[in-house]
N, C-alpha and C. Protein backbone atom coordinates (compact mmCIF):
# COMPACT_ATOMS: atom_id res chain seq x y z
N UNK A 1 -16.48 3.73 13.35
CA UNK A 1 -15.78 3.20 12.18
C UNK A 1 -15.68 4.29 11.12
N UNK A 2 -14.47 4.52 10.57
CA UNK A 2 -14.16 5.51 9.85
C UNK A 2 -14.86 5.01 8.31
N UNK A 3 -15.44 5.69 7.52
CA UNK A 3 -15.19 5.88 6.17
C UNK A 3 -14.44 5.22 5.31
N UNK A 4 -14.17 4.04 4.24
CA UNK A 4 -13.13 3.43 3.73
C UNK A 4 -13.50 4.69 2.56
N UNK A 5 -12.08 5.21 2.26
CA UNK A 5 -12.45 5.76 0.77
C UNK A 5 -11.37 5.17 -0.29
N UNK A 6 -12.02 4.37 -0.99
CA UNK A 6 -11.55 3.98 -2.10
C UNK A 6 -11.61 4.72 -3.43
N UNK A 7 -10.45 4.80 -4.29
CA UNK A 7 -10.39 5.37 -5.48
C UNK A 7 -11.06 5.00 -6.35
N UNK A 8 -11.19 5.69 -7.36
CA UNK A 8 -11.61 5.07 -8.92
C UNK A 8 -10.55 4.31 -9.42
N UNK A 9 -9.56 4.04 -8.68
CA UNK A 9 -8.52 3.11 -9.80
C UNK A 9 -8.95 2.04 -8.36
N UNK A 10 -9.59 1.66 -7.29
CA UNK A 10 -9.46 0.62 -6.78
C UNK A 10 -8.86 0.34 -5.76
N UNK A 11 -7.95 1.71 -5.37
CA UNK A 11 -6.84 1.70 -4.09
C UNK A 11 -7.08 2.32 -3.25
N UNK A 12 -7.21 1.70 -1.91
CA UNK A 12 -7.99 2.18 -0.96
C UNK A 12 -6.89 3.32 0.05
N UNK A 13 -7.32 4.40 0.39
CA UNK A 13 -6.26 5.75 0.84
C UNK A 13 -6.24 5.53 2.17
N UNK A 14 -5.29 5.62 2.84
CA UNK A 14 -5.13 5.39 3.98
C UNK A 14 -4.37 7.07 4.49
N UNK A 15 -4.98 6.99 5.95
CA UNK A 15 -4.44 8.15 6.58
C UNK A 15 -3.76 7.94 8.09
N UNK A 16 -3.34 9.06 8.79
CA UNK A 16 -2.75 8.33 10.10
C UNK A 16 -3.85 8.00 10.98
N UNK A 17 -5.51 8.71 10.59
CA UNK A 17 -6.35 8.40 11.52
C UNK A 17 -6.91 7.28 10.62
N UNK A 18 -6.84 6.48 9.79
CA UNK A 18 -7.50 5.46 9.55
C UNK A 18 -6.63 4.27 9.44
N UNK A 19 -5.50 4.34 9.60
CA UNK A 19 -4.32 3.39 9.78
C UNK A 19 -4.37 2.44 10.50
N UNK A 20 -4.77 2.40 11.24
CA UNK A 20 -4.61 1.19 12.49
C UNK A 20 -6.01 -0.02 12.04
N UNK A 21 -7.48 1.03 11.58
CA UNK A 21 -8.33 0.23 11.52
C UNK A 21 -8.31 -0.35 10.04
N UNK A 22 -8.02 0.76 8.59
CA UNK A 22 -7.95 -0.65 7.81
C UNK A 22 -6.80 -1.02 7.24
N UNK A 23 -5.99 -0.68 7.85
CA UNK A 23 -4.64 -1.91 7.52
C UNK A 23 -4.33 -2.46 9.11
N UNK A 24 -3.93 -2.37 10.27
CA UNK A 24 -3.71 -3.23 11.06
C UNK A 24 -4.56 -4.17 11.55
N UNK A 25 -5.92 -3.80 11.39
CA UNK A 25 -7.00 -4.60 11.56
C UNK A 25 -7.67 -5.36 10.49
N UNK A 26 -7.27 -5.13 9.14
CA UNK A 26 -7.39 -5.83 8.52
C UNK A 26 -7.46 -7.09 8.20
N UNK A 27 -8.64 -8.12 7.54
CA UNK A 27 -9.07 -9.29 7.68
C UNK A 27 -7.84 -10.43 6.29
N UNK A 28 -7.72 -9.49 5.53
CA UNK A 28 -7.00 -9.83 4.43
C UNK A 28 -5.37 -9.11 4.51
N UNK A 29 -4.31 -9.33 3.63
CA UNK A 29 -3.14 -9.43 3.73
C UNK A 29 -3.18 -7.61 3.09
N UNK A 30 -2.77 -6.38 3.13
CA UNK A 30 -2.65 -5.18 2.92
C UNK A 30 -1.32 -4.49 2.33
N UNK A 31 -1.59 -4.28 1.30
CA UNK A 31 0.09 -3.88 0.66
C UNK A 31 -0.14 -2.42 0.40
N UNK A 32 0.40 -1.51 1.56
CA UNK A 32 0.53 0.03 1.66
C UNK A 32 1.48 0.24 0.71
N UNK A 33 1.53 1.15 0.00
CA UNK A 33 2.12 2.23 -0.98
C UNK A 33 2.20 3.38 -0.01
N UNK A 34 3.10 3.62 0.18
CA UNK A 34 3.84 4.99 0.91
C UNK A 34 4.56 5.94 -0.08
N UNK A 35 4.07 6.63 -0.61
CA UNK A 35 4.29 7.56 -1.83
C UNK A 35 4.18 8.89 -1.12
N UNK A 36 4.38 9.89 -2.11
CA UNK A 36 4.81 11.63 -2.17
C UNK A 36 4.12 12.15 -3.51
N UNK A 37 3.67 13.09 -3.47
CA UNK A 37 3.16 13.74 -4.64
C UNK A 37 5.15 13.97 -5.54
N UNK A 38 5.63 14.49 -4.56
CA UNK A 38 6.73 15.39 -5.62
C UNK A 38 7.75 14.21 -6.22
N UNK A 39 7.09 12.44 -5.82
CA UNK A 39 8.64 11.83 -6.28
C UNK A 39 7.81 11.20 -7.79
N UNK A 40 8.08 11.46 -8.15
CA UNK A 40 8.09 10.75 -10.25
C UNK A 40 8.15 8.90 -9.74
N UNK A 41 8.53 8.41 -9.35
CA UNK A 41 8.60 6.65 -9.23
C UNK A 41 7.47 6.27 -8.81
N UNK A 42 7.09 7.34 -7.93
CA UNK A 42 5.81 6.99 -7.06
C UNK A 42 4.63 7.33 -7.51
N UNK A 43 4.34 7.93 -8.81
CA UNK A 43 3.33 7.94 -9.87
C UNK A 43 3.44 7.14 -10.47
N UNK A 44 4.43 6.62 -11.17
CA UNK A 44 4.67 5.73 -11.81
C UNK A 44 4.07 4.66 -11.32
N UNK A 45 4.84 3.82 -10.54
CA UNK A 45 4.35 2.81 -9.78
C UNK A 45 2.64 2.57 -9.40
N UNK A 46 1.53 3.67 -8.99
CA UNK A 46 0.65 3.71 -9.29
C UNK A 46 0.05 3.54 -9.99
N UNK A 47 0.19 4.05 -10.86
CA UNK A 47 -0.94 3.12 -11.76
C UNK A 47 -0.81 1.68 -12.14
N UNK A 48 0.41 1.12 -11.86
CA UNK A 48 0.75 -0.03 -11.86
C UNK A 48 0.07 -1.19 -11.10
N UNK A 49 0.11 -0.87 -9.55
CA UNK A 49 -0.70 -0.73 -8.51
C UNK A 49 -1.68 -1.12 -8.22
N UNK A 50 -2.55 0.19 -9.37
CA UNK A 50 -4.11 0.58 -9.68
C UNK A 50 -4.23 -0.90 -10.15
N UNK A 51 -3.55 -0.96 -11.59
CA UNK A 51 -4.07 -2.28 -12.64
C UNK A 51 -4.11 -3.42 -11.42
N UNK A 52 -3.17 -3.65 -10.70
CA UNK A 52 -2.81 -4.91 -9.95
C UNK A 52 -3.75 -5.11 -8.68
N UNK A 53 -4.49 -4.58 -8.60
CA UNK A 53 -5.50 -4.09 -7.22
C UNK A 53 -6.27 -4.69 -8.10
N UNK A 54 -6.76 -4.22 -8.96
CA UNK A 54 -8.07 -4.89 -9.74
C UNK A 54 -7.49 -6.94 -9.83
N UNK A 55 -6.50 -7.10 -10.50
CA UNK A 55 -6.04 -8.45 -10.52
C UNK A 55 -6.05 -9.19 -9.55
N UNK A 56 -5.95 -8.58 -8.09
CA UNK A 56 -5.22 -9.30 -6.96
C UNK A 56 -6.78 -8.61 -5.85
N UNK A 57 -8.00 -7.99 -6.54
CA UNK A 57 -9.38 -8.24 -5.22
C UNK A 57 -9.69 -9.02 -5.05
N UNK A 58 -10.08 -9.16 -3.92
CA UNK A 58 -10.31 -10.31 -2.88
C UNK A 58 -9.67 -11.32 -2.05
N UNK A 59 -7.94 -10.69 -2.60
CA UNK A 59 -7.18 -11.79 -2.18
C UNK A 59 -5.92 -10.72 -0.95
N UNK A 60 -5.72 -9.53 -1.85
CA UNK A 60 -5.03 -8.43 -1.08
C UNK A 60 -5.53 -7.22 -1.28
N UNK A 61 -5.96 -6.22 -0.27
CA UNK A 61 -6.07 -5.43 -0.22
C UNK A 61 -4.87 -4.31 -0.79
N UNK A 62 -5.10 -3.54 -1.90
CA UNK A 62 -3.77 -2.41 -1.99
C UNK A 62 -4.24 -1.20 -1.48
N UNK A 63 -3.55 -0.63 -0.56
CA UNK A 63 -3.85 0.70 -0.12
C UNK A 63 -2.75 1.73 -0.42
N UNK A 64 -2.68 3.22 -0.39
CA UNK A 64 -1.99 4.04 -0.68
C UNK A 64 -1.93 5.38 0.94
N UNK A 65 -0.28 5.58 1.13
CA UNK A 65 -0.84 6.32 2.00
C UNK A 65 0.67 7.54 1.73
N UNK A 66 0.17 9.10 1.97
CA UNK A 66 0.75 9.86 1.24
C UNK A 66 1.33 10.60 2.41
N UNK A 67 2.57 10.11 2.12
CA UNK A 67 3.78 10.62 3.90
C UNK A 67 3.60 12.09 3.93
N UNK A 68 3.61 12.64 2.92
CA UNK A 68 3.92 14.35 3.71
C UNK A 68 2.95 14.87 4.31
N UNK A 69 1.41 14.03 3.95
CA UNK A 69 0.35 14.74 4.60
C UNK A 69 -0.01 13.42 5.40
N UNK A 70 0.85 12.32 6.12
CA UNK A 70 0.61 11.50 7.03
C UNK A 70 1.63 10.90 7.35
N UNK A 71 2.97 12.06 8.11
CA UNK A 71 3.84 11.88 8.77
C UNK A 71 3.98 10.77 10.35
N UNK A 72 3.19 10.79 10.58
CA UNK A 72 3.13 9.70 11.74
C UNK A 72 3.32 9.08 11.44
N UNK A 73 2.49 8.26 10.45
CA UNK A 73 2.75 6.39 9.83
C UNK A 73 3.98 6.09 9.45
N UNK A 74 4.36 7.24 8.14
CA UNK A 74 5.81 6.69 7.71
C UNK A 74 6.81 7.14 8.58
N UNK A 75 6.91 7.75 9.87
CA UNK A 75 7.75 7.92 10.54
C UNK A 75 7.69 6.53 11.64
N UNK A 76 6.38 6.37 11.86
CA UNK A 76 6.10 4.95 12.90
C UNK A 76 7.46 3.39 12.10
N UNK A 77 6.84 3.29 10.68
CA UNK A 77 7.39 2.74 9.84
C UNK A 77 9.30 2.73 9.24
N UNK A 78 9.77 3.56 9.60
CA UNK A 78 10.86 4.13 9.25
C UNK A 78 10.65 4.56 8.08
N UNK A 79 10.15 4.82 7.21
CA UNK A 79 10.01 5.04 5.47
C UNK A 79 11.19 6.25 5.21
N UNK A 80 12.15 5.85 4.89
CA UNK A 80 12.71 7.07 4.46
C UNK A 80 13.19 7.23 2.97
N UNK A 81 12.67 6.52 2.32
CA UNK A 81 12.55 6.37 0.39
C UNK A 81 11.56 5.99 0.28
N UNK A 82 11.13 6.78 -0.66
CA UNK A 82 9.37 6.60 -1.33
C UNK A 82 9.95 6.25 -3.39
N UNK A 83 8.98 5.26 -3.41
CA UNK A 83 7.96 4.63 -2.70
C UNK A 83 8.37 3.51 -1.78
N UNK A 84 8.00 3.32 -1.30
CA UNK A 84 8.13 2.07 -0.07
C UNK A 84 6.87 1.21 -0.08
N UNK A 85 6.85 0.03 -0.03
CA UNK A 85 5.56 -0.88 -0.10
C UNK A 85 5.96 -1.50 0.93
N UNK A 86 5.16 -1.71 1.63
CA UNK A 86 4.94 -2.61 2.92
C UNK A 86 3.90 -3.70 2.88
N UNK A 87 4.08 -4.86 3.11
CA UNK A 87 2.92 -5.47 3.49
C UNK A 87 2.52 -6.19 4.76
N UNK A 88 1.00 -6.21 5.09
CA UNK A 88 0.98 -6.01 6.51
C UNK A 88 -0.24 -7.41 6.49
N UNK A 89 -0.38 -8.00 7.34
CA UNK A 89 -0.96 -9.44 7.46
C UNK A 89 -0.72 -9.30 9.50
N UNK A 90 -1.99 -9.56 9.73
CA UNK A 90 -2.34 -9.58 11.06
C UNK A 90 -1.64 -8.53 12.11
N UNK A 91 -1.44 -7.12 11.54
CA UNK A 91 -1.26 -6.15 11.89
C UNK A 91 0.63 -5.90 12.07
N UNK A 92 0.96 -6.87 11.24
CA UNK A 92 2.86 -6.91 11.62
C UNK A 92 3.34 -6.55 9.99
N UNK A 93 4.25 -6.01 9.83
CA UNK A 93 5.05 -5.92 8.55
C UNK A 93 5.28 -7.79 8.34
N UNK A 94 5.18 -7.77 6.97
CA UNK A 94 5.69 -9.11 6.81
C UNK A 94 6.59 -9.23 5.65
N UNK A 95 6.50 -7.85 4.95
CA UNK A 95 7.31 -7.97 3.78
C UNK A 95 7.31 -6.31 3.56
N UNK A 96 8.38 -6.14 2.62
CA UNK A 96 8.91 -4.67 2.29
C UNK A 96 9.83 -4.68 1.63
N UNK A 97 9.38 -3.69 0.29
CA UNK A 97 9.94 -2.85 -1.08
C UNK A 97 10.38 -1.92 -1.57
N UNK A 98 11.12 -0.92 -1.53
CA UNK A 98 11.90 0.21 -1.63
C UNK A 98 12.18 0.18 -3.07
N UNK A 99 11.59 1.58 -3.67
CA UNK A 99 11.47 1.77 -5.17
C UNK A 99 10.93 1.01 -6.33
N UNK A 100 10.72 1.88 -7.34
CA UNK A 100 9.62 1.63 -8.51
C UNK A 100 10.22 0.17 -9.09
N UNK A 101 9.02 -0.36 -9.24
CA UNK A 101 9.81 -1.78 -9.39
C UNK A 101 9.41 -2.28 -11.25
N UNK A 102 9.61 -3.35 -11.92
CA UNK A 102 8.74 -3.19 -13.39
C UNK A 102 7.18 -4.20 -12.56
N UNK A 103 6.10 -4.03 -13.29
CA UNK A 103 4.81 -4.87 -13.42
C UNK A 103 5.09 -5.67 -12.74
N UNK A 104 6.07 -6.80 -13.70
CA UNK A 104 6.15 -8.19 -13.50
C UNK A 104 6.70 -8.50 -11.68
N UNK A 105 7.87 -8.09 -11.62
CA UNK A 105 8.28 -8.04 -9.92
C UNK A 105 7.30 -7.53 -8.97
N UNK A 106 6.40 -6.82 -9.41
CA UNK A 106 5.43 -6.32 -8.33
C UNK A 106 4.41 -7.62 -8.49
N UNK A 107 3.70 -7.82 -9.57
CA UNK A 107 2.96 -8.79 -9.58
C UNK A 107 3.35 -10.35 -8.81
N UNK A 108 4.55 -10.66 -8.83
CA UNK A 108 5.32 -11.36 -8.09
C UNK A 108 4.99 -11.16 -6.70
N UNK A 109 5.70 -10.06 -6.34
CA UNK A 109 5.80 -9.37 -5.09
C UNK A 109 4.29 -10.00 -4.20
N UNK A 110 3.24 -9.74 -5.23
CA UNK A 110 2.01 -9.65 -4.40
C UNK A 110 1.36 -11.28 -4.52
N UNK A 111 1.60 -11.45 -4.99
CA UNK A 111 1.43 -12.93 -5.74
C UNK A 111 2.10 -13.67 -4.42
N UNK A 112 2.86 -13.46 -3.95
CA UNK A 112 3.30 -14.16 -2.69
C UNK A 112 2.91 -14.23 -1.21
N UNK A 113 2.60 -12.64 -0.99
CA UNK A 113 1.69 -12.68 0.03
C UNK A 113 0.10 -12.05 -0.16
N UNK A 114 -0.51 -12.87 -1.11
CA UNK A 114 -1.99 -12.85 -1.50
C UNK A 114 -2.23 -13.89 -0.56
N UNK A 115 -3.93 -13.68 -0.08
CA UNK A 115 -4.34 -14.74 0.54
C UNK A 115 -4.74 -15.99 -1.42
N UNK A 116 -4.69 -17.02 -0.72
CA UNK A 116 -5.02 -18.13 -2.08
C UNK A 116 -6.89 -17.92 -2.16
């Protein structure tokens, strides 16, 4: 079992070798952030994220996973605009977001597929 490394803002990092075990195997509903250091939306959106991870523990997991240095996943995924949010519930996409969205629509967003 790999290492979970979670941030100081709360968002747990995902890589192509830890991919499968904590988001497809995941016990709770997982909303990947597929971001880039070089795109501006996709900072943005983070810390957004960050705040909403704290709002939404225990119900969804938010993870972050950074395509240029974990080309497999977002190529597995099709990701070809970052940021891209995916959310993943018993190892299947069940929902998906393309670009920086405001608070409120994300909070929405997650608010729907949170476990209750």
């Amino acid at each position: 079992m790999s290492e979970k490394i979670q941030t100081a803002d709360g968002v747990l990092t995902v890589t192509d070798d830890t991919f499968a075990e904590l988001v497809l195997r995941a016990e709770r509903p997982v909303l990947l952030d597929v971001w880039a250091e070089w795109c501006p939306p996709c900072k943005a959106i983070s810390r957004t994220l960050a705040e909403l991870s704290a709002e939404f523990a225990g119900r969804i997991t938010v993870a972050a996973l950074d395509a240029d240095a974990n080309p497999a996943t977002a190529r597995a995924y099709r990701v070809l605009s970052m940021p891209t949010l995916l959310v993943f519930r018993g190892g299947e996409v069940v929902a998906s977001s393309v670009g920086a969205r405001p608070k409120a629509a994300l909070r929405e967003f997650l608010e729907r597929h949170a476990t209750a």
